[in-house]
N, C-alpha and C. Protein backbone atom coordinates (compact mmCIF):
# COMPACT_ATOMS: atom_id res chain seq x y z
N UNK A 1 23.96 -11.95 32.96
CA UNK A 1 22.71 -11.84 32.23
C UNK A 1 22.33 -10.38 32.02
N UNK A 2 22.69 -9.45 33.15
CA UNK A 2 22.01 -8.07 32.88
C UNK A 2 23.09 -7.37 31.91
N UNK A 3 24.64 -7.51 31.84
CA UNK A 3 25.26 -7.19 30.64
C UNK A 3 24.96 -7.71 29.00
N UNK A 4 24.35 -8.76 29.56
CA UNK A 4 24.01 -9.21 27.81
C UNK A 4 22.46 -8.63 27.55
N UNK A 5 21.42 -8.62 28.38
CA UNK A 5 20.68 -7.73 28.16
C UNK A 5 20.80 -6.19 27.82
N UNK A 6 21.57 -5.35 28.48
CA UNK A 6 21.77 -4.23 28.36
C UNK A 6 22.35 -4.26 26.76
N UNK A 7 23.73 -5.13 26.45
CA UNK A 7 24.00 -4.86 25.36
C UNK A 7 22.58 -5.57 23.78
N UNK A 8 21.86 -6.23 24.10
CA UNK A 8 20.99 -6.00 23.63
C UNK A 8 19.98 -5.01 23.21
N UNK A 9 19.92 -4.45 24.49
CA UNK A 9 19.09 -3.12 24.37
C UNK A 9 19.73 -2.16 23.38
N UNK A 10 21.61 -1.76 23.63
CA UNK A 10 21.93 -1.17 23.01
C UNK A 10 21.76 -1.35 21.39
N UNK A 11 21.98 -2.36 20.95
CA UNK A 11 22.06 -2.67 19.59
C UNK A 11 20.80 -2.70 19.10
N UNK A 12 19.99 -2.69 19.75
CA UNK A 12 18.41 -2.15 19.31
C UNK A 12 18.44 -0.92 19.13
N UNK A 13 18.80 0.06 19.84
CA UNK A 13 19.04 1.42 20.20
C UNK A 13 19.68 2.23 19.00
N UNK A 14 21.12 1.41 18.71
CA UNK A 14 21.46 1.96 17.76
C UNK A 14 21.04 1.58 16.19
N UNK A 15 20.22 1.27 15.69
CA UNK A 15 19.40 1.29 15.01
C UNK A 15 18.61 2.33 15.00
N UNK A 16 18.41 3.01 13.81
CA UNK A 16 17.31 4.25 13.83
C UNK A 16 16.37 3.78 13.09
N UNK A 17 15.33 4.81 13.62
CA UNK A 17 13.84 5.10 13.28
C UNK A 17 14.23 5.70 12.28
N UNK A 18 13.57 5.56 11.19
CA UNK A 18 13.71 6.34 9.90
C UNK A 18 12.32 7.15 9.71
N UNK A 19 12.64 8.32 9.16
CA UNK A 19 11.51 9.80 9.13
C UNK A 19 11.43 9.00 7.34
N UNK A 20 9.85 9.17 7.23
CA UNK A 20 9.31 9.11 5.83
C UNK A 20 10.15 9.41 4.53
N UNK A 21 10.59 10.55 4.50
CA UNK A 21 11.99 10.86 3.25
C UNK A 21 12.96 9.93 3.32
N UNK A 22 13.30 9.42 4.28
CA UNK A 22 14.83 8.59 4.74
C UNK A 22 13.86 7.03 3.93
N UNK A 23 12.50 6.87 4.75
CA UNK A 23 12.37 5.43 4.39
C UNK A 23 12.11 5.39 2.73
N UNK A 24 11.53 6.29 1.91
CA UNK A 24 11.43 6.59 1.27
C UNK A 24 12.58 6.09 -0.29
N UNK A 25 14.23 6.85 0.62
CA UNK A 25 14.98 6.43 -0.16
C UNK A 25 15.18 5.14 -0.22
N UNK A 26 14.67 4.19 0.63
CA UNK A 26 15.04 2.62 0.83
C UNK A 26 13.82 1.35 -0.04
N UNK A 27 13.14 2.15 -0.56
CA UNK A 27 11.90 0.89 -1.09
C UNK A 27 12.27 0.96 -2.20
N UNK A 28 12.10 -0.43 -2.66
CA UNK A 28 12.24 -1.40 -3.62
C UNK A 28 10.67 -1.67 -4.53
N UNK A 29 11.30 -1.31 -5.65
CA UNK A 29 9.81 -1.46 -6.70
C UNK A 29 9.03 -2.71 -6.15
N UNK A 30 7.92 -2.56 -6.42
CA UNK A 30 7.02 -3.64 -6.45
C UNK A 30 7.26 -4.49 -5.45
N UNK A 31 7.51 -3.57 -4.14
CA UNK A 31 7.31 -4.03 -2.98
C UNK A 31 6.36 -3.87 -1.95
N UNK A 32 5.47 -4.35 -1.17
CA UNK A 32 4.68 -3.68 0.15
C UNK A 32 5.45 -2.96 0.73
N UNK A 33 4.16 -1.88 1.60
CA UNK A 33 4.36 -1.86 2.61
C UNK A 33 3.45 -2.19 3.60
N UNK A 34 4.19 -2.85 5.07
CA UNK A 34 3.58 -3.01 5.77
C UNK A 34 3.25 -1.73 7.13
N UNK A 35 2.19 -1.69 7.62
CA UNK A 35 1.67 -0.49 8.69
C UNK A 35 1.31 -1.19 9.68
N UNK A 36 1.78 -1.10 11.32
CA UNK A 36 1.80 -1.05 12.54
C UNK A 36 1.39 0.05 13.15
N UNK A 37 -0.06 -0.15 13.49
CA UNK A 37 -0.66 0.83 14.31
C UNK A 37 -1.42 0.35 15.94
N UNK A 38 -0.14 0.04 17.10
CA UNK A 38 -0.46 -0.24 18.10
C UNK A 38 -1.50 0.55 18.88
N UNK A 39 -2.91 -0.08 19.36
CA UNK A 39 -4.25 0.37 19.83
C UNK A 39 -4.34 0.68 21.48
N UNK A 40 -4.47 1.83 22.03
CA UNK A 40 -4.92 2.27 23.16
C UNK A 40 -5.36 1.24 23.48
N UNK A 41 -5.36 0.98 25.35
CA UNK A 41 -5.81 0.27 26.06
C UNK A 41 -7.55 0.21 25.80
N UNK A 42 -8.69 -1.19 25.90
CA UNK A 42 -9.73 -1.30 25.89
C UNK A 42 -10.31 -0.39 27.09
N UNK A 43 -11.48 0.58 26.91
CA UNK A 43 -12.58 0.93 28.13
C UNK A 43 -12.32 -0.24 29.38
N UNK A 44 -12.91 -1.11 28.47
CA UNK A 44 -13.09 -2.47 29.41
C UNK A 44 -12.28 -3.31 30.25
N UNK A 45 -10.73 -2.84 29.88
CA UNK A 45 -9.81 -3.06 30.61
C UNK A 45 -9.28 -4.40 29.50
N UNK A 46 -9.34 -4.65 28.56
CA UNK A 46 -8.98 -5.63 27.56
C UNK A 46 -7.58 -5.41 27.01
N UNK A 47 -6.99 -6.03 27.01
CA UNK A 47 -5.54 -5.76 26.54
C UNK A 47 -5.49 -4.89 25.16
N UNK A 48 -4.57 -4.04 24.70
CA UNK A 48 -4.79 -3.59 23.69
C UNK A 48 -4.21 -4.35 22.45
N UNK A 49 -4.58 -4.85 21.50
CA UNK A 49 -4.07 -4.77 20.25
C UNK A 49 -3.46 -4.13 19.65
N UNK A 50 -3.38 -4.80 18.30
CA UNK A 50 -2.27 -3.89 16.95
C UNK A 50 -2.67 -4.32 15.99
N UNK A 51 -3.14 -3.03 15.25
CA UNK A 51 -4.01 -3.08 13.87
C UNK A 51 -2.88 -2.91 13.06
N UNK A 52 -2.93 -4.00 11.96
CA UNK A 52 -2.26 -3.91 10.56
C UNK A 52 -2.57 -4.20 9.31
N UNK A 53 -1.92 -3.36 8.70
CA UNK A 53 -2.54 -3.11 6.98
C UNK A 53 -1.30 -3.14 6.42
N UNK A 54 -1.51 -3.66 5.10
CA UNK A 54 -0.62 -3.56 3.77
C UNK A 54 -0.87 -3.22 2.50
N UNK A 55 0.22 -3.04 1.83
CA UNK A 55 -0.08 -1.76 0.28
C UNK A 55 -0.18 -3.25 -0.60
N UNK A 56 -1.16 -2.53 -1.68
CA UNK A 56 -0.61 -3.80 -3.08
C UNK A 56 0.72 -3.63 -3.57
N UNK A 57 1.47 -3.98 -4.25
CA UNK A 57 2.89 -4.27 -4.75
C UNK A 57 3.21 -2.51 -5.43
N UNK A 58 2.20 -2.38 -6.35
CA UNK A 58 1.85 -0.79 -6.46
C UNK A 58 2.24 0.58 -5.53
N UNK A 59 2.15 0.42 -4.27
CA UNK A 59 1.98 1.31 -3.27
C UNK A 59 0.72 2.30 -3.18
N UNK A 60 -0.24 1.89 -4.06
CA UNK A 60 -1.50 2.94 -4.04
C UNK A 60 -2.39 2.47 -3.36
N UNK A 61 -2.04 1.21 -2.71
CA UNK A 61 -3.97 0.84 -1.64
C UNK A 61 -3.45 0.20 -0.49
N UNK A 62 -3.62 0.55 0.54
CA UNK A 62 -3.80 0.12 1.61
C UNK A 62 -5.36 -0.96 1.84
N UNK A 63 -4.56 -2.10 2.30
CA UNK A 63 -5.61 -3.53 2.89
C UNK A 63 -5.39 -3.96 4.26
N UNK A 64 -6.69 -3.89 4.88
CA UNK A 64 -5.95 -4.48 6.45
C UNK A 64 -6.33 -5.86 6.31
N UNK A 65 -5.23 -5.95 7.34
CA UNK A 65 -5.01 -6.89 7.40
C UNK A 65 -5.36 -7.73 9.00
N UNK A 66 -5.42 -8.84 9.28
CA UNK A 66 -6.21 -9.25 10.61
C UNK A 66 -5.30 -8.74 12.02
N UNK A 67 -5.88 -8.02 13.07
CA UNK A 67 -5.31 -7.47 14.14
C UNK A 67 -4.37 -8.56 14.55
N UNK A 68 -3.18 -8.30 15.44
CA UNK A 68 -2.54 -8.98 16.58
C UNK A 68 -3.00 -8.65 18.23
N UNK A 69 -3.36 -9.86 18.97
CA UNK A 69 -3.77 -9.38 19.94
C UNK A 69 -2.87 -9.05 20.88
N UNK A 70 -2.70 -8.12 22.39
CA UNK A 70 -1.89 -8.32 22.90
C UNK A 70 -1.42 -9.49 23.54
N UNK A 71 -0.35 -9.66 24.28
CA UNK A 71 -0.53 -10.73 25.39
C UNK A 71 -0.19 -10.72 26.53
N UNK A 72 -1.01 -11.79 27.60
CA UNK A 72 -0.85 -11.40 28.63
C UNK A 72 0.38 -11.08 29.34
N UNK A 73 0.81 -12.29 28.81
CA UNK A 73 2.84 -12.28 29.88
C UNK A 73 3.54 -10.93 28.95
N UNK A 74 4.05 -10.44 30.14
CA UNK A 74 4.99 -9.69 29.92
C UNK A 74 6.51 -10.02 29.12
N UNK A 75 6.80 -11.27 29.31
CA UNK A 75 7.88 -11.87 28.85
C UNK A 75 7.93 -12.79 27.18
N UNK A 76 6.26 -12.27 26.75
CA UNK A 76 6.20 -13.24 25.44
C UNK A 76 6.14 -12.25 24.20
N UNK A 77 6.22 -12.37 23.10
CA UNK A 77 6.93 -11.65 22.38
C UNK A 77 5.70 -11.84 20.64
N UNK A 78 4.45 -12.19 20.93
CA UNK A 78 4.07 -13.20 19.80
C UNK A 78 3.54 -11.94 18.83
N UNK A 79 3.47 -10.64 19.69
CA UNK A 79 2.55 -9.53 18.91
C UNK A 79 4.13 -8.97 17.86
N UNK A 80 5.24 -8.81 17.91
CA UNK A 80 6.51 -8.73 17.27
C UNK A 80 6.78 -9.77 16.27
N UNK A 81 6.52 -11.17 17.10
CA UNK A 81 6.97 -12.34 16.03
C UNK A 81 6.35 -12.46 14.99
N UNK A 82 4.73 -12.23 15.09
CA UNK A 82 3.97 -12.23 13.94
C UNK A 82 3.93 -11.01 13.17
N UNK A 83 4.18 -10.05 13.52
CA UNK A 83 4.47 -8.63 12.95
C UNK A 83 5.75 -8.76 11.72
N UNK A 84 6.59 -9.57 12.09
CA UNK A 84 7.93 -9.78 11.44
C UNK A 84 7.87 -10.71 10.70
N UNK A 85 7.30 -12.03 10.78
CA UNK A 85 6.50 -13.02 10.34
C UNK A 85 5.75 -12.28 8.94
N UNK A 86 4.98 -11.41 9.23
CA UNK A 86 4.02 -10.67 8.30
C UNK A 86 5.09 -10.17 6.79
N UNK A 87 6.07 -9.54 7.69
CA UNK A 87 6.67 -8.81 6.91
C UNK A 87 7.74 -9.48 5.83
N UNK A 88 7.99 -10.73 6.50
CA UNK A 88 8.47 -11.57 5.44
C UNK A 88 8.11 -12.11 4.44
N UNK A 89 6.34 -12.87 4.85
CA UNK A 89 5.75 -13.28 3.51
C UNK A 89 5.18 -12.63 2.98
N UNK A 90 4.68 -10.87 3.18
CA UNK A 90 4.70 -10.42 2.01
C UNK A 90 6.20 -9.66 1.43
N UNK A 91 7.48 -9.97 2.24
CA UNK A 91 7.95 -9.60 1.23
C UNK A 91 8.17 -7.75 1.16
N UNK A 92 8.04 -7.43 2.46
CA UNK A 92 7.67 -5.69 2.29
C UNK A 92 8.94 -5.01 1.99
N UNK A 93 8.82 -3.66 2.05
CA UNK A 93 9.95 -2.81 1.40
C UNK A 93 10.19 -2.23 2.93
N UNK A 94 9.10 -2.05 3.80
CA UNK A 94 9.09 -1.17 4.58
C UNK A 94 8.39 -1.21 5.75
N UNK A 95 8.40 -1.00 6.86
CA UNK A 95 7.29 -1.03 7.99
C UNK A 95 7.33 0.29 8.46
N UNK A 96 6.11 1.08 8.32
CA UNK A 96 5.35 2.08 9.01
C UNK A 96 4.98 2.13 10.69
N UNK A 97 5.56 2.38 11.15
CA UNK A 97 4.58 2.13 12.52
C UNK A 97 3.92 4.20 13.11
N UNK A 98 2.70 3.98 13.28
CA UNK A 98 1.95 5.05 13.60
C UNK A 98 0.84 5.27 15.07
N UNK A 99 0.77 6.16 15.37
CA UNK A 99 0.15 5.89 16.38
C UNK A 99 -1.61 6.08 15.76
N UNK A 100 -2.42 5.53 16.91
CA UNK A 100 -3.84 5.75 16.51
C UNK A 100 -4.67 7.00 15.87
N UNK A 101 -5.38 6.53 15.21
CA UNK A 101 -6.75 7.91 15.07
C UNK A 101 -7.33 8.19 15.93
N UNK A 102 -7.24 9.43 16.60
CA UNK A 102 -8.49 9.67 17.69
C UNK A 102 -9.23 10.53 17.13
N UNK A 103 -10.18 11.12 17.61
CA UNK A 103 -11.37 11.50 17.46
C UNK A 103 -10.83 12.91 17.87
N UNK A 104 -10.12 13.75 18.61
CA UNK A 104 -9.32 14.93 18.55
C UNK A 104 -7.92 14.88 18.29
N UNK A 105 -7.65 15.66 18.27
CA UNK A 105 -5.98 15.77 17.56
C UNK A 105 -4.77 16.41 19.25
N UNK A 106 -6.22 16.72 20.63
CA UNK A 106 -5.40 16.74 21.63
C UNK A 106 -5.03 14.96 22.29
N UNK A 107 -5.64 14.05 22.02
CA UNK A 107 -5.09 12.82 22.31
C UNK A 107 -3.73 11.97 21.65
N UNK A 108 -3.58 12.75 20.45
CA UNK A 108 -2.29 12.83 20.37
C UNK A 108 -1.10 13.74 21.03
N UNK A 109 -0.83 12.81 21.98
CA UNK A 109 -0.09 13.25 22.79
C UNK A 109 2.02 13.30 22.99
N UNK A 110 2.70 14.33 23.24
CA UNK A 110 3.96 13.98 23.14
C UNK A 110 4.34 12.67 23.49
N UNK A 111 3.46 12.22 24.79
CA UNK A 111 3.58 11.43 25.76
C UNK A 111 3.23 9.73 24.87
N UNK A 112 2.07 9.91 23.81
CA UNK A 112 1.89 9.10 22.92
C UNK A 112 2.69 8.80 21.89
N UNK A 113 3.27 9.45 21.49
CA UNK A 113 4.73 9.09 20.50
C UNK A 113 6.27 8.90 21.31
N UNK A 114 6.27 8.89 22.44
CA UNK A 114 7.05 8.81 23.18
C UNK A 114 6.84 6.99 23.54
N UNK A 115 5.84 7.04 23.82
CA UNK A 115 6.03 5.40 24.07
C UNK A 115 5.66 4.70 22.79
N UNK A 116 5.20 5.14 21.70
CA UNK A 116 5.16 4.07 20.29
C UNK A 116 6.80 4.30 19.96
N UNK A 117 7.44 5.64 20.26
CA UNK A 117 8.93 4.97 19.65
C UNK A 117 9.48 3.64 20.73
N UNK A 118 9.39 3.59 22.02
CA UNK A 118 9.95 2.91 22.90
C UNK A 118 9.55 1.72 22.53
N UNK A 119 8.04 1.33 21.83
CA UNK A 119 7.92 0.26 21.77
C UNK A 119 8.19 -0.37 20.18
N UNK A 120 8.61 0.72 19.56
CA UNK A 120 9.45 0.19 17.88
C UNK A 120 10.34 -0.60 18.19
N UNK A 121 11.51 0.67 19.58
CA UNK A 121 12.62 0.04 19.85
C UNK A 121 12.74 -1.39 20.34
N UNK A 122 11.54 -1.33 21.54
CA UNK A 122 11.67 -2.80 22.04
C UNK A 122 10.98 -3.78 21.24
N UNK A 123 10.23 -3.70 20.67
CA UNK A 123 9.95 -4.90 19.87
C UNK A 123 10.20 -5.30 18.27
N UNK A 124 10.58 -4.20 17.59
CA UNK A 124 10.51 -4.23 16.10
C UNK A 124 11.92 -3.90 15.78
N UNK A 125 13.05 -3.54 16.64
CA UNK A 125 14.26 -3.25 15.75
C UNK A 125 15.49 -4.12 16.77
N UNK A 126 15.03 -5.61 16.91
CA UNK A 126 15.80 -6.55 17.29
C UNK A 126 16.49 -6.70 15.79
N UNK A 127 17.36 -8.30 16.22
CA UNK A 127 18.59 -8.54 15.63
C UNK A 127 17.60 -9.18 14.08
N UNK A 128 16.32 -9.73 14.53
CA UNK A 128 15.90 -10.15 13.54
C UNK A 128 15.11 -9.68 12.52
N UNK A 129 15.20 -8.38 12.95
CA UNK A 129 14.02 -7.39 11.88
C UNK A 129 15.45 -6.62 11.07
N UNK A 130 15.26 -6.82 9.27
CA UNK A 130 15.96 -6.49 8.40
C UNK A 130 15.54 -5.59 7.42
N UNK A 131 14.01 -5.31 8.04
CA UNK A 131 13.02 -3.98 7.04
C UNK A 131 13.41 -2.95 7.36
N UNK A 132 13.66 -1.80 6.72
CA UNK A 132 13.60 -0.88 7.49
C UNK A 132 12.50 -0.26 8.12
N UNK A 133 12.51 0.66 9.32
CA UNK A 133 11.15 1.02 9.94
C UNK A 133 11.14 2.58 10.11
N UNK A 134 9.97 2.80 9.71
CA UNK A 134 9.85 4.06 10.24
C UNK A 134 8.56 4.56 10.69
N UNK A 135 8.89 5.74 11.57
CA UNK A 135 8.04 6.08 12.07
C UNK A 135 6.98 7.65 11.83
N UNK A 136 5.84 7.54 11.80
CA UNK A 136 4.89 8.83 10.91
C UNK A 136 4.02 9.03 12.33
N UNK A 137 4.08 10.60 12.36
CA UNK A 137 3.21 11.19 13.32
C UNK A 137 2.24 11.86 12.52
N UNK A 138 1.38 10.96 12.30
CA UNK A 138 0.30 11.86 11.15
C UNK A 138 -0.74 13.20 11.94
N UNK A 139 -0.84 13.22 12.67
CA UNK A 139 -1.82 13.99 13.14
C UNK A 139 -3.00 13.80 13.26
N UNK A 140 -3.76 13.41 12.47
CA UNK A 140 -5.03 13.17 12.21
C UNK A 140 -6.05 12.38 12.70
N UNK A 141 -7.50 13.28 12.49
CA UNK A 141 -8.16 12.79 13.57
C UNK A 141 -9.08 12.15 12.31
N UNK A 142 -10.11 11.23 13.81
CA UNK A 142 -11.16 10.43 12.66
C UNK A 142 -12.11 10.84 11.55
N UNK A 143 -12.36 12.44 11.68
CA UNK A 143 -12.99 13.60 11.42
C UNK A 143 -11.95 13.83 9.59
N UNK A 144 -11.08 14.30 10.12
CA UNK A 144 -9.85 14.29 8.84
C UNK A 144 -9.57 13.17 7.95
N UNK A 145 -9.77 12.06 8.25
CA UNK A 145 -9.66 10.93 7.92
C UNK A 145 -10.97 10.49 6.64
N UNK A 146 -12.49 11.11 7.39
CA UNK A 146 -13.60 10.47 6.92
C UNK A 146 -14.06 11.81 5.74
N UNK A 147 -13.27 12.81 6.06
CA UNK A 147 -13.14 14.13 4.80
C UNK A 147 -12.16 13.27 3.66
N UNK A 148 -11.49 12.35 4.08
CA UNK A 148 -10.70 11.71 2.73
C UNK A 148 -11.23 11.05 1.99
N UNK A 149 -12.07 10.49 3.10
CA UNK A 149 -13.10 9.04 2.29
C UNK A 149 -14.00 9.61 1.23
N UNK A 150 -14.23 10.79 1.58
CA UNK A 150 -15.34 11.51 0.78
C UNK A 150 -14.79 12.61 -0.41
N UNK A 151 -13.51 12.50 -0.16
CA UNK A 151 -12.89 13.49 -1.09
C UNK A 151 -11.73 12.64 -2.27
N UNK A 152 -11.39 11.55 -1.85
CA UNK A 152 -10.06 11.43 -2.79
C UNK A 152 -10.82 9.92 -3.36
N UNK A 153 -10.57 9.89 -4.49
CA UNK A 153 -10.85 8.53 -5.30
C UNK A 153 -10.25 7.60 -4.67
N UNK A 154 -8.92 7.28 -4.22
CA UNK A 154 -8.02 6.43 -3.48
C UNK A 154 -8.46 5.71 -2.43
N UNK A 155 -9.65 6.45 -1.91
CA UNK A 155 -10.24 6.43 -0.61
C UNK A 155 -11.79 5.05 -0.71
N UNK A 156 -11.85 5.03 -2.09
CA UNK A 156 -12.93 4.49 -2.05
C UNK A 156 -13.26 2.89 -1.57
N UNK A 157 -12.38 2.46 -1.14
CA UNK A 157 -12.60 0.95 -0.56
C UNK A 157 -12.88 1.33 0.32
N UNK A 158 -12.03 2.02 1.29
CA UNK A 158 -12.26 2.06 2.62
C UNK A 158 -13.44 2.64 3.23
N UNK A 159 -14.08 3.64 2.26
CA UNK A 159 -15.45 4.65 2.16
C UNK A 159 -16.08 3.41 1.92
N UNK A 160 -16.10 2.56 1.82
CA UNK A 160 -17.55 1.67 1.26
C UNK A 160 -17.24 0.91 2.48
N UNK A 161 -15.88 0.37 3.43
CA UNK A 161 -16.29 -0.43 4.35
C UNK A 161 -16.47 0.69 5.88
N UNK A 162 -16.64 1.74 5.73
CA UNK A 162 -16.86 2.81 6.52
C UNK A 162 -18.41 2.71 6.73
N UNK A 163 -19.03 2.66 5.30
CA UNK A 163 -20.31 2.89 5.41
C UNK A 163 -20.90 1.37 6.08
N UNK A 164 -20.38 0.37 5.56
CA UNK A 164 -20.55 -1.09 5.96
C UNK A 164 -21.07 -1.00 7.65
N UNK A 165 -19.45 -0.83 7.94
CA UNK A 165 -19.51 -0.58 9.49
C UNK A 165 -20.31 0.46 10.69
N UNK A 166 -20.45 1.89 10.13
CA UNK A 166 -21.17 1.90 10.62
C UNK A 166 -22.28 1.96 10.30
N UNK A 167 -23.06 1.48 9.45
CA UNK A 167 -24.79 0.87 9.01
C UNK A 167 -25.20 -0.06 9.98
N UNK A 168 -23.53 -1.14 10.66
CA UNK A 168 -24.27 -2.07 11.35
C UNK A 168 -23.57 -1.63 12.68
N UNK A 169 -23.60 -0.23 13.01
CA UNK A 169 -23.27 -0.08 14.64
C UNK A 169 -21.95 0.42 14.97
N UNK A 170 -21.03 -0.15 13.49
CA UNK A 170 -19.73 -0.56 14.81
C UNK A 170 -18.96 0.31 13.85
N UNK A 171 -17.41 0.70 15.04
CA UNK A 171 -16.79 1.98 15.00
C UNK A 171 -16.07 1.86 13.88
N UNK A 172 -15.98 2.75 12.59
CA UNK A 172 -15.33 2.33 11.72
C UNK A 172 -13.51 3.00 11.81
N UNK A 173 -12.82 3.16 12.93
CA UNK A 173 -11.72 3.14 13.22
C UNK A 173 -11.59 2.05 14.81
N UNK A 174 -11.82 0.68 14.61
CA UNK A 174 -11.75 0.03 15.50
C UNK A 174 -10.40 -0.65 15.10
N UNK A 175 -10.10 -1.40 15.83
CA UNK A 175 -9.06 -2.22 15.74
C UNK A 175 -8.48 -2.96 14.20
N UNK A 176 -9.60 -3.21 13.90
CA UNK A 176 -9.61 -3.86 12.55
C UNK A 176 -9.38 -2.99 11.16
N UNK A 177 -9.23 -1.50 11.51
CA UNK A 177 -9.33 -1.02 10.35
C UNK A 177 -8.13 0.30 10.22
N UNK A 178 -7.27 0.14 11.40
CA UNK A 178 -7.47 1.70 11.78
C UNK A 178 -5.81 1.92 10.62
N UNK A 179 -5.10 0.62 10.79
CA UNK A 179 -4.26 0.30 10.05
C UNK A 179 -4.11 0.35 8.82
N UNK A 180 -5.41 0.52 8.03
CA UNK A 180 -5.57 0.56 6.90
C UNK A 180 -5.88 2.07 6.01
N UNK A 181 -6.55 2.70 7.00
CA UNK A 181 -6.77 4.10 7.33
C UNK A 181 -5.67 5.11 7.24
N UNK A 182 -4.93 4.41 8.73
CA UNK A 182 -3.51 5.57 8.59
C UNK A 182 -2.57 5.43 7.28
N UNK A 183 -2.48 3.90 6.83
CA UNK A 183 -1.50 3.57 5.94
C UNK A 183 -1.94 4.92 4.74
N UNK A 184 -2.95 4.35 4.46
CA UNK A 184 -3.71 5.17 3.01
C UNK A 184 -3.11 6.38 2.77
N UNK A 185 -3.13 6.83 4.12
CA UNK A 185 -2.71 8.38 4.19
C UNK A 185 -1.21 9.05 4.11
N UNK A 186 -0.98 7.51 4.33
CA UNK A 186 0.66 7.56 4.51
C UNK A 186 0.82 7.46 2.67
N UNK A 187 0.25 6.87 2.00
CA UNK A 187 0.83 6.59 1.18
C UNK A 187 0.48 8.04 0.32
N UNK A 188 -1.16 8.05 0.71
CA UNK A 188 -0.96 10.02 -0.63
C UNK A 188 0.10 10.70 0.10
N UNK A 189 0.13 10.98 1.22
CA UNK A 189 0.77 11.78 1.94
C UNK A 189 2.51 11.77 1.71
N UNK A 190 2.58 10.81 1.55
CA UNK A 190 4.14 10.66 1.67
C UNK A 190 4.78 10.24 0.16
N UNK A 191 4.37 9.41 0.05
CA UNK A 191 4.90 8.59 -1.41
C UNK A 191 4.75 9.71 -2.78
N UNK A 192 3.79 10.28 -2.69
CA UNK A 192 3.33 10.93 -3.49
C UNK A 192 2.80 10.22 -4.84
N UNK A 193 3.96 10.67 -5.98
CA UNK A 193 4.12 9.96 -6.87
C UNK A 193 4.79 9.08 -7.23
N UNK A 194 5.63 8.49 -6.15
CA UNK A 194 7.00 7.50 -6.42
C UNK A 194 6.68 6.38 -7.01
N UNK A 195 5.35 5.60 -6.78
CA UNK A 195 4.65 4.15 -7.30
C UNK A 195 4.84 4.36 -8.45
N UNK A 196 4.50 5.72 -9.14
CA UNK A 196 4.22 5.51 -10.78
C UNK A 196 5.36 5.61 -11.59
N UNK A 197 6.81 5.93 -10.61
CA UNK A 197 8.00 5.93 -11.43
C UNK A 197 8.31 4.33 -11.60
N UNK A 198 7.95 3.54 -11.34
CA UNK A 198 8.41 2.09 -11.79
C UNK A 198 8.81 2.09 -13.53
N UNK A 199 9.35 1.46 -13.53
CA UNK A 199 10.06 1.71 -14.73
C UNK A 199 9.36 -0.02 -15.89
């Protein structure tokens, strides 16, 4: 059993993380993408979640989409299955995975991209994931983020459920959104102009 595990591990292993240019060369017109942005542990001691968002067929808007919660057993797998699940019925070109927005740019930590790759490896680049994935260290804090909302036209859904959220209290990079946020950024940031070469 521990040789067939190990060689599991390996063949996860050898699979790469693809850097933005690399995933870049791999999307397919008028395809999503999907964004995986696994959430710091709760204050409260609450398991953490994973916020996710997806592009329209376009690649110009990021939509989130409903969190995955964690789970308790160590041995169950449902926050991956539905992640992959996701990625089938829409059909994506691509999966993003990013780490969180914090509120400084020192909580992004080496130590924090060190375990979001470990956990690409272990959960997202099994035998049954056929997207390619990659991974974006955006930098950016919630501060940088809410200068977008206010600066780029692109920004304006998410600027109106910014204001939504906090009018009634609540954090507008919570669980529910944060996926939708990083994606956005991923997409001016990275894609540039590639959406509008569709032919």
């Amino acid at each position: 059993a521990t040789s067939v595990t190990a060689a599991a591990s390996l063949r996860r292993r050898t699979r790469r993380v693809l850097s933005p240019p690399l995933l870049l060369e791999r999307l397919r017109p008028y395809h999503p993408i999907l964004c995986v942005v696994p959430m710091p542990p709760d204050p409260q001691g609450k398991p953490p979640g994973i916020s996710l968002a997806v592009t329209d067929p376009y690649l110009s808007e990021a939509m989130a989409l409903d969190p995955v919660q964690a789970s308790a057993a160590a041995d169950e797998r449902p926050q991956a299955d539905r992640i992959l699940a996701l990625a089938a019925d829409y059909d994506v070109t691509g999966i993003v995975c990013a780490p969180p927005v914090f509120s400084s740019s020192a909580s992004l930590t080496s130590d924090c991209i060190d375990d979001l790759t470990d956990w690409v490896h272990a959960e997202l680049l099994g035998e049954s994931c056929c997207v390619p994935v990659c991974l974006w260290e955006h930098g950016e804090t919630s501060e940088d983020m809410k200068k977008r909302m206010e600066e780029c036209h692109s920004w304006e859904n998410l600027r109106d459920v910014e204001i939504e959220l906090e009018s009634g209290g609540a954090d507008a990079f919570c669980v529910d959104w944060q996926a939708a946020v990083v994606l956005q950024a991923f997409v001016d940031d990275e894609l540039g102009g590639w959406a509008n070469t569709f032919g």
